[in-house]
PDB file of N, CA and C in Angstrom:
ATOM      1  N   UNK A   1     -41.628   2.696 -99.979  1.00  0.00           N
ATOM      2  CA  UNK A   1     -42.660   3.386 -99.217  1.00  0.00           C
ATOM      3  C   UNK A   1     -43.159   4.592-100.011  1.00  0.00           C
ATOM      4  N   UNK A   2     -44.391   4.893 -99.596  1.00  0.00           N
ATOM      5  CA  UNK A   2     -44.997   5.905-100.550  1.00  0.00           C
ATOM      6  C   UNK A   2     -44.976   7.498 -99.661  1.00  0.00           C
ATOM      7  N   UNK A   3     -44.842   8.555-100.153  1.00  0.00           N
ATOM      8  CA  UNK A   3     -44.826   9.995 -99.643  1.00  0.00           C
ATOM      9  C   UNK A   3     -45.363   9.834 -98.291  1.00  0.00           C
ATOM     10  N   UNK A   4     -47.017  10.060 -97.791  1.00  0.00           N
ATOM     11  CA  UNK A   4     -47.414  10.077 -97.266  1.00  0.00           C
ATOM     12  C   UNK A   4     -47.007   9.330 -95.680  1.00  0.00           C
ATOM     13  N   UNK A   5     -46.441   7.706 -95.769  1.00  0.00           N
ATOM     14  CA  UNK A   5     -45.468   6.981 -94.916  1.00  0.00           C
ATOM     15  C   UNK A   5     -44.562   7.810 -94.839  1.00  0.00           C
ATOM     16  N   UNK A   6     -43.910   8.131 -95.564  1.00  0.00           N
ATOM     17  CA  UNK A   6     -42.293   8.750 -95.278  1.00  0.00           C
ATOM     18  C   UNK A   6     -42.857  10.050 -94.332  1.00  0.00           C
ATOM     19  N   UNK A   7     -43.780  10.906 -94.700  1.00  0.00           N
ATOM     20  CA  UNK A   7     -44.019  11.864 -93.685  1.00  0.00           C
ATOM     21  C   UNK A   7     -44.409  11.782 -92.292  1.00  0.00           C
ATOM     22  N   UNK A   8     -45.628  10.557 -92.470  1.00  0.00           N
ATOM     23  CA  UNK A   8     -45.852  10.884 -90.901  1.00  0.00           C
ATOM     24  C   UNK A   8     -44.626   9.841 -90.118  1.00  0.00           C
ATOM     25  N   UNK A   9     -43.638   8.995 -90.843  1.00  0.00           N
ATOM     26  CA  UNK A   9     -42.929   8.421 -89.800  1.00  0.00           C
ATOM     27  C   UNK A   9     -41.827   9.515 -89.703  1.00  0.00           C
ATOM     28  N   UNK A  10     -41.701  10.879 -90.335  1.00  0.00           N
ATOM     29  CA  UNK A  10     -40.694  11.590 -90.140  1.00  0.00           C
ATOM     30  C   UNK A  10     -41.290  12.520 -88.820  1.00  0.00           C
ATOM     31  N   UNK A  11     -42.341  12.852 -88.951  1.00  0.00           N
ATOM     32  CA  UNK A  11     -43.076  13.607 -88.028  1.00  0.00           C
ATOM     33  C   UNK A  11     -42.865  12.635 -86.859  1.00  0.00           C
ATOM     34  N   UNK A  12     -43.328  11.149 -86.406  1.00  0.00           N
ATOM     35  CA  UNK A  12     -43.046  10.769 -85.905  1.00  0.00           C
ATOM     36  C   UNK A  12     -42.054  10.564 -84.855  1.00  0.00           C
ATOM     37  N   UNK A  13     -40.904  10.722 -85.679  1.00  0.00           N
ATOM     38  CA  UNK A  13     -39.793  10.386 -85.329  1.00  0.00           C
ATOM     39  C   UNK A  13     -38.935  12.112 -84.577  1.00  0.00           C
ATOM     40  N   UNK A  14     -39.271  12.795 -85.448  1.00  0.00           N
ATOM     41  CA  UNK A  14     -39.051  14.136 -84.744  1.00  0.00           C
ATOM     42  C   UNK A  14     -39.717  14.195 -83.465  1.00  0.00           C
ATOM     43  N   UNK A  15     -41.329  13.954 -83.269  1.00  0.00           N
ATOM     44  CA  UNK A  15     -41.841  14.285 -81.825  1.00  0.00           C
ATOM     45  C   UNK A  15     -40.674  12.977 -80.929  1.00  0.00           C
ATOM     46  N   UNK A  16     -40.568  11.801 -80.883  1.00  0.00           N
ATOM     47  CA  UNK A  16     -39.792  11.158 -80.364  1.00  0.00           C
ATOM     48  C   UNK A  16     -38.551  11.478 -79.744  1.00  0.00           C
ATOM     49  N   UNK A  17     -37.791  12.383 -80.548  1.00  0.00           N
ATOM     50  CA  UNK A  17     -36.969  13.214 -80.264  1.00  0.00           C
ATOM     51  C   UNK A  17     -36.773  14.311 -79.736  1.00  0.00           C
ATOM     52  N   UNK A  18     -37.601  14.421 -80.071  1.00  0.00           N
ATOM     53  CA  UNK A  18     -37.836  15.978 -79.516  1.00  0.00           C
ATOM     54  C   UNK A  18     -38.323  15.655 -77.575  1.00  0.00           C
ATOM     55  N   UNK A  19     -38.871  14.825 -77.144  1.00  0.00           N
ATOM     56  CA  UNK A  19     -39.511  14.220 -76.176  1.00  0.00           C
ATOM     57  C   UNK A  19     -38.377  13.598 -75.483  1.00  0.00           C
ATOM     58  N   UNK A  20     -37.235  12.730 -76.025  1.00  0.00           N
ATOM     59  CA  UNK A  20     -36.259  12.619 -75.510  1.00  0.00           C
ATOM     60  C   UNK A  20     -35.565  13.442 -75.161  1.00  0.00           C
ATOM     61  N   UNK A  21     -35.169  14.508 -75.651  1.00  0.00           N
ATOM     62  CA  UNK A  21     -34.062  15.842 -75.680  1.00  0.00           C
ATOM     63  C   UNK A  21     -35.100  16.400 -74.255  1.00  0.00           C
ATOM     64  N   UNK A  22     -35.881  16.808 -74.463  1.00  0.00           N
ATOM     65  CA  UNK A  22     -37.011  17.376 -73.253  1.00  0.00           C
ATOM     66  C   UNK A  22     -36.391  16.741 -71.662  1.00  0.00           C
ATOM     67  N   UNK A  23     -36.558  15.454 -71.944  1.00  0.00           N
ATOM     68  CA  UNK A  23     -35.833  14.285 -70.790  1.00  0.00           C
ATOM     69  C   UNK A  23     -34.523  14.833 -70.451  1.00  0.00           C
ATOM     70  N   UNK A  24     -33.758  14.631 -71.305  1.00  0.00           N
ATOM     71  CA  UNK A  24     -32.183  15.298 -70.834  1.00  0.00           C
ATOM     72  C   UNK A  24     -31.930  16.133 -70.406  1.00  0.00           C
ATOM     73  N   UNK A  25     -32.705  17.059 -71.322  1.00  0.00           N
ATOM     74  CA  UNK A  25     -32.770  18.334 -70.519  1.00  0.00           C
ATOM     75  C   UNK A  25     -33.367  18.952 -69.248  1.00  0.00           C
ATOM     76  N   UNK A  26     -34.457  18.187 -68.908  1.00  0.00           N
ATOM     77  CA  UNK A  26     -34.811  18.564 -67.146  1.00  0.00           C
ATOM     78  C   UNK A  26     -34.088  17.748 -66.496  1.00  0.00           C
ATOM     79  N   UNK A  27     -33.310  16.481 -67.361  1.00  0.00           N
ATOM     80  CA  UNK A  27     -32.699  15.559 -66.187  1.00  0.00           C
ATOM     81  C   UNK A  27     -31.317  16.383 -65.957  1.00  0.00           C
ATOM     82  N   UNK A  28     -30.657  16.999 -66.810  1.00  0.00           N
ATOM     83  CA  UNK A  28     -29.391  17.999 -66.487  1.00  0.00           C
ATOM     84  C   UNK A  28     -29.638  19.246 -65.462  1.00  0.00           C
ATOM     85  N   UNK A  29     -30.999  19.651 -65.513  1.00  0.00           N
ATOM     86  CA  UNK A  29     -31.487  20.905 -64.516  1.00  0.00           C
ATOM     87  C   UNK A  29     -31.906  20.467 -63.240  1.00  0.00           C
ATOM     88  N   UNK A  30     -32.038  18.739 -62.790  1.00  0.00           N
ATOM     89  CA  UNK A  30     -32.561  18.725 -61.883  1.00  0.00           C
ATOM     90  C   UNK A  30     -33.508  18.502 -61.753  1.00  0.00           C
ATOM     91  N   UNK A  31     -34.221  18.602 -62.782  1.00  0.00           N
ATOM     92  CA  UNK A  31     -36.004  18.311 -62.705  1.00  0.00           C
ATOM     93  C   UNK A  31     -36.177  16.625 -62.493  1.00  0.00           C
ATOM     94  N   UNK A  32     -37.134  16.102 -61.924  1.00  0.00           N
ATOM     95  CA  UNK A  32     -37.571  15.171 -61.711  1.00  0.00           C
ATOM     96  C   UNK A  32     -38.409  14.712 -62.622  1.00  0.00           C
ATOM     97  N   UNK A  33     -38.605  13.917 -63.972  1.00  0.00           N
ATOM     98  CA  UNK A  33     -39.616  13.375 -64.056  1.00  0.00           C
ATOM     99  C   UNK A  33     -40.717  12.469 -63.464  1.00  0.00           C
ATOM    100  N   UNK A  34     -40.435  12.165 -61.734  1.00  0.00           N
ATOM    101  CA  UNK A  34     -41.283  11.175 -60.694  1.00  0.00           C
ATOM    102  C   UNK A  34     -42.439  12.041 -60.757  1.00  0.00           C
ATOM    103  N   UNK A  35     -43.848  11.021 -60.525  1.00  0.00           N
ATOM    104  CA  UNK A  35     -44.492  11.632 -60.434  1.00  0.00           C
ATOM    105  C   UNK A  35     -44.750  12.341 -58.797  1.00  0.00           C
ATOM    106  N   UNK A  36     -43.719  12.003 -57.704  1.00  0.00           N
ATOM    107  CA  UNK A  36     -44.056  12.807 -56.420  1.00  0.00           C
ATOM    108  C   UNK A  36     -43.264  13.906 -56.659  1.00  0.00           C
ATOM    109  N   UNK A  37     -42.644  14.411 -57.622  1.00  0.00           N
ATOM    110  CA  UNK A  37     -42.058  15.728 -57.929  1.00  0.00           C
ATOM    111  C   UNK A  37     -40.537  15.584 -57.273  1.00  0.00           C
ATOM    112  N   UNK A  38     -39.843  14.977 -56.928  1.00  0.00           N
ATOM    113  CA  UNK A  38     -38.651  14.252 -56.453  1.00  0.00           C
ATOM    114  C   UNK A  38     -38.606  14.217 -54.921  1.00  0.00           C
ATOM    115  N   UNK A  39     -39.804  14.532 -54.029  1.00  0.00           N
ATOM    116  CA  UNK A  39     -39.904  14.603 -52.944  1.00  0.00           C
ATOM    117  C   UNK A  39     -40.305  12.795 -52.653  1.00  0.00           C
ATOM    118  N   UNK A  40     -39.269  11.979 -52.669  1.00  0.00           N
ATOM    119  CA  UNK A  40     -39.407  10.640 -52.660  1.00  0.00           C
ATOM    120  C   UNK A  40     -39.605  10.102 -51.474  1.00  0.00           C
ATOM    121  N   UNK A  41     -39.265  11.062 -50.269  1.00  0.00           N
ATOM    122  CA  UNK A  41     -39.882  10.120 -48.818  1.00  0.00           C
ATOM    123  C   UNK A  41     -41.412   9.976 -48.702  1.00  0.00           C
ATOM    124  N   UNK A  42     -42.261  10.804 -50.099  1.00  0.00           N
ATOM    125  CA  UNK A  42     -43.810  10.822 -50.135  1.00  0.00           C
ATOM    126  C   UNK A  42     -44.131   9.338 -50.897  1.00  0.00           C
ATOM    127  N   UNK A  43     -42.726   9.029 -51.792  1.00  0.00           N
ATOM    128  CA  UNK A  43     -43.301   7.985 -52.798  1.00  0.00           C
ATOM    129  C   UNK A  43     -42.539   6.774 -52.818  1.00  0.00           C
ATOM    130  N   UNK A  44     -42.620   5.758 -51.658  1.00  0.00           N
ATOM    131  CA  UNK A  44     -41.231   4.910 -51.980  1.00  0.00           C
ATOM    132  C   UNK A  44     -40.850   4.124 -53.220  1.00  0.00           C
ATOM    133  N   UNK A  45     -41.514   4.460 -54.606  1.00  0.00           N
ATOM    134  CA  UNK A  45     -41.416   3.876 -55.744  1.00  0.00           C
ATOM    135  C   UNK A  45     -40.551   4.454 -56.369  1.00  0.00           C
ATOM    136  N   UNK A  46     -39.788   6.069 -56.137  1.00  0.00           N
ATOM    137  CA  UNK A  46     -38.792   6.502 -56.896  1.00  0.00           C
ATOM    138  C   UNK A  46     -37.497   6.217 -55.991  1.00  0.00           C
ATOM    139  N   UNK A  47     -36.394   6.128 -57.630  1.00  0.00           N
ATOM    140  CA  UNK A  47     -35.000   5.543 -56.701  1.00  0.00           C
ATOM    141  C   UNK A  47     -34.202   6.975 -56.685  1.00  0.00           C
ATOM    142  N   UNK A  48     -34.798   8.192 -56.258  1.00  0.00           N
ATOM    143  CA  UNK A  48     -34.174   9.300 -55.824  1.00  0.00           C
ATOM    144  C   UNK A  48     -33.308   8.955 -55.073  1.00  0.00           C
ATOM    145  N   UNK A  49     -32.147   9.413 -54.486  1.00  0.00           N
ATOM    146  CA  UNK A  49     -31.907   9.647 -53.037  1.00  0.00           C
ATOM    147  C   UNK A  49     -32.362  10.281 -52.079  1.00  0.00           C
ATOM    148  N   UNK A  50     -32.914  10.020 -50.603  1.00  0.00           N
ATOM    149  CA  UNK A  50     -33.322  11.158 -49.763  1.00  0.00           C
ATOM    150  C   UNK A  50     -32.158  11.798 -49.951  1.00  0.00           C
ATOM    151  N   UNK A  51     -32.697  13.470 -49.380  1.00  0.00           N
ATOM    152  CA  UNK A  51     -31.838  15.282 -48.422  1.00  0.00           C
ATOM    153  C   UNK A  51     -32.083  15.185 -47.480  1.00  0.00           C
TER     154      UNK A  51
END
């Protein structure tokens, strides 16, 4: 592979990561990535649990 490949799949691969880690990390705080904000009796498509 030539320079230019090697960079943007490194760039690549960093935002990927970086986007995953993001995930873990609101999923350890609680954050919801659903889009009804985890208020799931609004959305019966997330597998929250009801409070």
């Amino acid at each position: 592979m030539d320079w230019p490949t090697v960079i943007v799949a490194t760039i690549i691969g960093v935002i990927f990561v970086a986007i995953v880690a993001n995930e873990i990390r609101n999923r350890i705080k609680g954050k919801s990535s659903c889009s009804c904000g985890g208020n799931c009796g609004a959305c019966g498509a997330c597998s929250h649990s009801k409070n």
